[in-house]
C-alpha atoms as a PDB file:
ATOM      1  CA  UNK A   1     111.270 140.894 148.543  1.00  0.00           C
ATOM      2  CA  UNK A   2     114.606 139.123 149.231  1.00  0.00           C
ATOM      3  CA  UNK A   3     115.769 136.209 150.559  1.00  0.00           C
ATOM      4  CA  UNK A   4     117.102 136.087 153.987  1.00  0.00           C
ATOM      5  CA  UNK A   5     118.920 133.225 155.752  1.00  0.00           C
ATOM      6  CA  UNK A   6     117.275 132.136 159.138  1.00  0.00           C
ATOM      7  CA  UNK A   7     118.909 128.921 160.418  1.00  0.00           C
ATOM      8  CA  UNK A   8     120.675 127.774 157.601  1.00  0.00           C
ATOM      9  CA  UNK A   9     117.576 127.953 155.638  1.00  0.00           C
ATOM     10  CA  UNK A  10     116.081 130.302 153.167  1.00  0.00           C
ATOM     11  CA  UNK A  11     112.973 132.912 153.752  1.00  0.00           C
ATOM     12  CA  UNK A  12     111.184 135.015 151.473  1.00  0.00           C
ATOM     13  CA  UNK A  13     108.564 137.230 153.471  1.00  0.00           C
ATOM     14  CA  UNK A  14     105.778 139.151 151.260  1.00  0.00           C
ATOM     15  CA  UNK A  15     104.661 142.758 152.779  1.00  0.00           C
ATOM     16  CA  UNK A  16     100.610 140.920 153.137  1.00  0.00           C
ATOM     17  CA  UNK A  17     101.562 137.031 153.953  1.00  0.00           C
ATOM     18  CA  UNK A  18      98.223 134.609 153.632  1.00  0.00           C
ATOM     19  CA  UNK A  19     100.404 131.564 154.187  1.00  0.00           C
ATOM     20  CA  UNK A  20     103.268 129.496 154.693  1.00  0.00           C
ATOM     21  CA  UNK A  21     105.321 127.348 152.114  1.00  0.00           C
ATOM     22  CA  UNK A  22     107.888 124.689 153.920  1.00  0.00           C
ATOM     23  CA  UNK A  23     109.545 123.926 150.852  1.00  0.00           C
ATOM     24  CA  UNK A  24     112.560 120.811 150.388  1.00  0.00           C
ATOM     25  CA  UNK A  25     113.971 119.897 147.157  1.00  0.00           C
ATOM     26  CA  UNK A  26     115.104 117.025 145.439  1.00  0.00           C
ATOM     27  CA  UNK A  27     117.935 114.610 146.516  1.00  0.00           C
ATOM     28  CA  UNK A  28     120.332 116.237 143.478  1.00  0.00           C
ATOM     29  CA  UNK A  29     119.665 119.684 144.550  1.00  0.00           C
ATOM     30  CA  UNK A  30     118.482 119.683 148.046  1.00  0.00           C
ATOM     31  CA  UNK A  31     121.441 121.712 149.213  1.00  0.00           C
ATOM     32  CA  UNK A  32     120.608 125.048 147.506  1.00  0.00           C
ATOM     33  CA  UNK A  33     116.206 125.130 147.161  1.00  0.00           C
ATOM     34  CA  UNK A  34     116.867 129.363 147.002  1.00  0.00           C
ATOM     35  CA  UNK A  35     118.758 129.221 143.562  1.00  0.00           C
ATOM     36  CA  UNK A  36     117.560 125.998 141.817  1.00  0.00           C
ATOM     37  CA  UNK A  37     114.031 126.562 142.340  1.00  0.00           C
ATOM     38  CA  UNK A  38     114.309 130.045 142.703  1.00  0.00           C
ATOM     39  CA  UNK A  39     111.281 130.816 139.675  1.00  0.00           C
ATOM     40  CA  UNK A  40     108.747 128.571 141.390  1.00  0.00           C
ATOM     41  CA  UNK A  41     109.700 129.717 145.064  1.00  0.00           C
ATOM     42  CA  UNK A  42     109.793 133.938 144.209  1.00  0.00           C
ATOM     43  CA  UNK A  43     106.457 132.840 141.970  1.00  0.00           C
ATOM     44  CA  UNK A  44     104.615 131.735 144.710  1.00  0.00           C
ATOM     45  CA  UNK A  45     106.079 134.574 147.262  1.00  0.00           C
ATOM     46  CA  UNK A  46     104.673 137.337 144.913  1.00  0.00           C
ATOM     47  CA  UNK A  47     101.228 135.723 145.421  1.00  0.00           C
ATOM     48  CA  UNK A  48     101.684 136.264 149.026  1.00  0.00           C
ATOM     49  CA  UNK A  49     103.564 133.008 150.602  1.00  0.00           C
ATOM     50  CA  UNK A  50     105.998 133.204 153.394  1.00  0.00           C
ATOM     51  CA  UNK A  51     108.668 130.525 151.825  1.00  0.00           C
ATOM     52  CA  UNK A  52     110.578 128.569 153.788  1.00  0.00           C
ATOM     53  CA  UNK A  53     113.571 126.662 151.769  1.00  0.00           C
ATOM     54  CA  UNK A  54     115.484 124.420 153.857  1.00  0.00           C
ATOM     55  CA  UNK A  55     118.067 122.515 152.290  1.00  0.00           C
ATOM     56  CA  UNK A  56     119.631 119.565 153.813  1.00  0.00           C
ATOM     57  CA  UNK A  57     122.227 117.216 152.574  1.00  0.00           C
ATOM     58  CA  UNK A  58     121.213 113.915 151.649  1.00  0.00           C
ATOM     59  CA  UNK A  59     121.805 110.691 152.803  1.00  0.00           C
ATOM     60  CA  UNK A  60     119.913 107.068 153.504  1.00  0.00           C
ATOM     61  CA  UNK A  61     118.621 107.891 156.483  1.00  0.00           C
ATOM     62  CA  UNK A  62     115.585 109.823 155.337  1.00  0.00           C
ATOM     63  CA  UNK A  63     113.951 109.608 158.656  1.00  0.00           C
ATOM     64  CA  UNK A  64     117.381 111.686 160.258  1.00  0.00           C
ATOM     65  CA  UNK A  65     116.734 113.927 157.326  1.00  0.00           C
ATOM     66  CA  UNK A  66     112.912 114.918 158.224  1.00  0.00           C
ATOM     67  CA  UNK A  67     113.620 115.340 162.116  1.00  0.00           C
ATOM     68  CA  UNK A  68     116.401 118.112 161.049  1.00  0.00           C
ATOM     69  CA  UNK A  69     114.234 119.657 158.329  1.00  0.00           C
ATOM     70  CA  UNK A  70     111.105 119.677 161.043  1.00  0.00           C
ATOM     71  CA  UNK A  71     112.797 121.077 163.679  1.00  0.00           C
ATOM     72  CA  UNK A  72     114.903 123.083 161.432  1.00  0.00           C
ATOM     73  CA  UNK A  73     111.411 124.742 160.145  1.00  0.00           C
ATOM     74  CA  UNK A  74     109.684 125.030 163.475  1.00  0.00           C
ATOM     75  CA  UNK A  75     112.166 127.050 165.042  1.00  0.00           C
ATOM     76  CA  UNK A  76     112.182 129.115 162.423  1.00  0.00           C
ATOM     77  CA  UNK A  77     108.195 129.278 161.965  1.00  0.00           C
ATOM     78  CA  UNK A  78     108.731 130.360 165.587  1.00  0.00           C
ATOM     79  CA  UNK A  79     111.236 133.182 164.992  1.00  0.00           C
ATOM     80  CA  UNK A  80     109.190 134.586 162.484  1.00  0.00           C
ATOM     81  CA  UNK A  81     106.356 134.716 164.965  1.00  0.00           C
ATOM     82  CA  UNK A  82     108.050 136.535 167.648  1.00  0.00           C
ATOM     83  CA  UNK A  83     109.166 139.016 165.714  1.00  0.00           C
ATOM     84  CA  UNK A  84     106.203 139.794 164.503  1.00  0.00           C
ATOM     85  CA  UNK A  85     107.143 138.986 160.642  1.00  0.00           C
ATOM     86  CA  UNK A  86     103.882 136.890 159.647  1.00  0.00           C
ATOM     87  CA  UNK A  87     101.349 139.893 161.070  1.00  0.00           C
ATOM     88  CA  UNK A  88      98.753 139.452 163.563  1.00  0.00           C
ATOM     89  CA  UNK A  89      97.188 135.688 162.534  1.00  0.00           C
ATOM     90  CA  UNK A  90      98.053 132.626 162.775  1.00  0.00           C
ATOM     91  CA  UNK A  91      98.882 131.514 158.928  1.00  0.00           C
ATOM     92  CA  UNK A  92      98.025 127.691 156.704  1.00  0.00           C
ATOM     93  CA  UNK A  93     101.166 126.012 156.331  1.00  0.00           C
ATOM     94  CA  UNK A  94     101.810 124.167 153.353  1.00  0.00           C
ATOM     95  CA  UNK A  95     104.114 121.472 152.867  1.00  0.00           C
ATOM     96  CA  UNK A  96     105.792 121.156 149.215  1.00  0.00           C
ATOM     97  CA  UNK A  97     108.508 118.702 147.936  1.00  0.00           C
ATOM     98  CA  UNK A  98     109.665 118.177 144.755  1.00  0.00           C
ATOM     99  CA  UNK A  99     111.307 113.969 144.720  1.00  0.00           C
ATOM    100  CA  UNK A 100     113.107 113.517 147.586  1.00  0.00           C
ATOM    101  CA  UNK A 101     111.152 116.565 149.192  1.00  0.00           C
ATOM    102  CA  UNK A 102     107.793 114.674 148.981  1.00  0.00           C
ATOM    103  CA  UNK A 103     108.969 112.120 150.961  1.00  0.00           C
ATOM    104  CA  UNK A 104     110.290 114.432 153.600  1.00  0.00           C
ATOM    105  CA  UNK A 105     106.913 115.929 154.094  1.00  0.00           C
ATOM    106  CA  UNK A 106     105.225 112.039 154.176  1.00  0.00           C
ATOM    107  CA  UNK A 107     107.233 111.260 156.708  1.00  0.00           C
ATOM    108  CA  UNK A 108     107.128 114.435 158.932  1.00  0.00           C
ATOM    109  CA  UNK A 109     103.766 114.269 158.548  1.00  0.00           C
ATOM    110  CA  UNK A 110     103.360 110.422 159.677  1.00  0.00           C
ATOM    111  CA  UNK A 111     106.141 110.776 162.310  1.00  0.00           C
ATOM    112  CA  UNK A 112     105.401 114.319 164.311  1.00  0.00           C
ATOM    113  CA  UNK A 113     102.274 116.376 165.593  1.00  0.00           C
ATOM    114  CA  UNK A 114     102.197 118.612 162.869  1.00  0.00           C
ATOM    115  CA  UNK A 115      99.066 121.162 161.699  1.00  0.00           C
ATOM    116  CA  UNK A 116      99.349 121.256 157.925  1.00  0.00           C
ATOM    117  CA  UNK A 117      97.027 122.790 155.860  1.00  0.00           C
ATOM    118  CA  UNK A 118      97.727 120.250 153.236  1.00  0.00           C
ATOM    119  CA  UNK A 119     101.219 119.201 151.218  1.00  0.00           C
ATOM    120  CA  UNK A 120     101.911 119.846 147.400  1.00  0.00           C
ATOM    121  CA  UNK A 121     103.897 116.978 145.822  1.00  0.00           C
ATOM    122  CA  UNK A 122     105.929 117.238 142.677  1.00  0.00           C
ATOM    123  CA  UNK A 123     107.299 114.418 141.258  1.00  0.00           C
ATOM    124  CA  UNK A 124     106.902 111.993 143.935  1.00  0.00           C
ATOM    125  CA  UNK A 125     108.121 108.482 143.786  1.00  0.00           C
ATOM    126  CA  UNK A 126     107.897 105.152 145.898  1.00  0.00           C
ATOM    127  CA  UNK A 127     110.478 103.137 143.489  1.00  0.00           C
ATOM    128  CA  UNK A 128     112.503 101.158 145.883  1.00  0.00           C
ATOM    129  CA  UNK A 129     115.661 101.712 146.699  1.00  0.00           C
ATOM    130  CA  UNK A 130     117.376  99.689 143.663  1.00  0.00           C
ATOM    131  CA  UNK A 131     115.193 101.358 141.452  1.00  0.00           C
ATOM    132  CA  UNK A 132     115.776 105.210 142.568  1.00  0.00           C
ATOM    133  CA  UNK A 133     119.237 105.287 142.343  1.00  0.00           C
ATOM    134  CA  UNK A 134     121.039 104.115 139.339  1.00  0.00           C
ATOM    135  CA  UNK A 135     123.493 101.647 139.825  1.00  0.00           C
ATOM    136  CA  UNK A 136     122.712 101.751 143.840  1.00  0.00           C
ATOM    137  CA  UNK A 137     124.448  97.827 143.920  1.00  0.00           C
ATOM    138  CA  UNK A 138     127.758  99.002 143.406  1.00  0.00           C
ATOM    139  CA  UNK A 139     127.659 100.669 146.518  1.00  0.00           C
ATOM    140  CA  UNK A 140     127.683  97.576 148.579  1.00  0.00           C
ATOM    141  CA  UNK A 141     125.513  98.746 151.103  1.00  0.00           C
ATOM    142  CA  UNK A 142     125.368  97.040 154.324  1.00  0.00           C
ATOM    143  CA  UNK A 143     121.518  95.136 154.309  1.00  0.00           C
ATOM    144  CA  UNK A 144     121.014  96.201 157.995  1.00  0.00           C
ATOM    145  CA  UNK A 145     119.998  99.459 157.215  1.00  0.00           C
ATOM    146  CA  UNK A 146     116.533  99.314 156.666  1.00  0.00           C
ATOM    147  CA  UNK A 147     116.504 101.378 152.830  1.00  0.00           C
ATOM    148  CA  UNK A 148     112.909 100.896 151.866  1.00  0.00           C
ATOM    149  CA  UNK A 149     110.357 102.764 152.077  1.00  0.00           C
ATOM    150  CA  UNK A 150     107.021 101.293 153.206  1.00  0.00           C
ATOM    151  CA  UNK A 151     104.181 103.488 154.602  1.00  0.00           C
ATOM    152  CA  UNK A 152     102.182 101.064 156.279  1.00  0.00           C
END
């Protein structure tokens, strides 16, 4: 099994898939899921999981960052499809975020029609904003842009 690269995002594919793994990383590391969670991702790929790393670069705006990611991941869910890559049936797809990641997968969950056999989250947090990021006050962020996150 290797990885391939399918829309700027990273794809292991198992000879005998039995499901899908949309996987997004932390804020720190979000840009390369493949290499720093490469154990956990090839792990879960030998036990027959289509993986699907998308990394993303992170800003504020975590709401642009789950439309890319989604859309990102459904064209490519698509491609894979097509070409006949997943076998005959239709395949769970699983959600997982580690941080940053498990907020991703709230949101595109609670913002588009998706069908998700359920979402794995590792180390999730709901700190606010001043309380994720070290030191965030320095920054002098303008207080227009909404930065907290509130799921109700």
């Amino acid at each position: 099994m290797k990885w391939q690269q399918i829309s700027s995002a990273y794809v292991l594919i198992p000879s005998t898939p039995i499901g899908i793994i949309h996987f997004l990383g932390g804020a720190f590391v979000a840009t390369a899921p493949q290499v720093t969670y490469r154990y956990l991702l090839e792990e879960l790929g030998k036990k027959g999981y289509v993986i699907v790393a998308t990394p993303f670069i992170n800003t504020l705006d975590h709401k642009a960052i789950a439309y890319e990611v989604f859309t990102r991941f459904e064209y490519i869910s698509k491609t894979l499809s097509q070409t006949g890559a997943l076998g005959q049936t239709t395949l769970p797809v699983y959600g997982m975020g580690h941080s940053l990641g498990c907020k991703l997968h709230l949101l595109i969950g609670s913002l588009f029609s998706v069908a998700r056999a359920g979402n794995i989250l590792i180390s999730y947090n709901n700190y606010p904003v001043n309380k994720a990021i070290p030191l965030v006050e320095q920054l002098e962020l303008d207080e227009t842009f909404d930065l907290e996150f509130t799921p109700n």
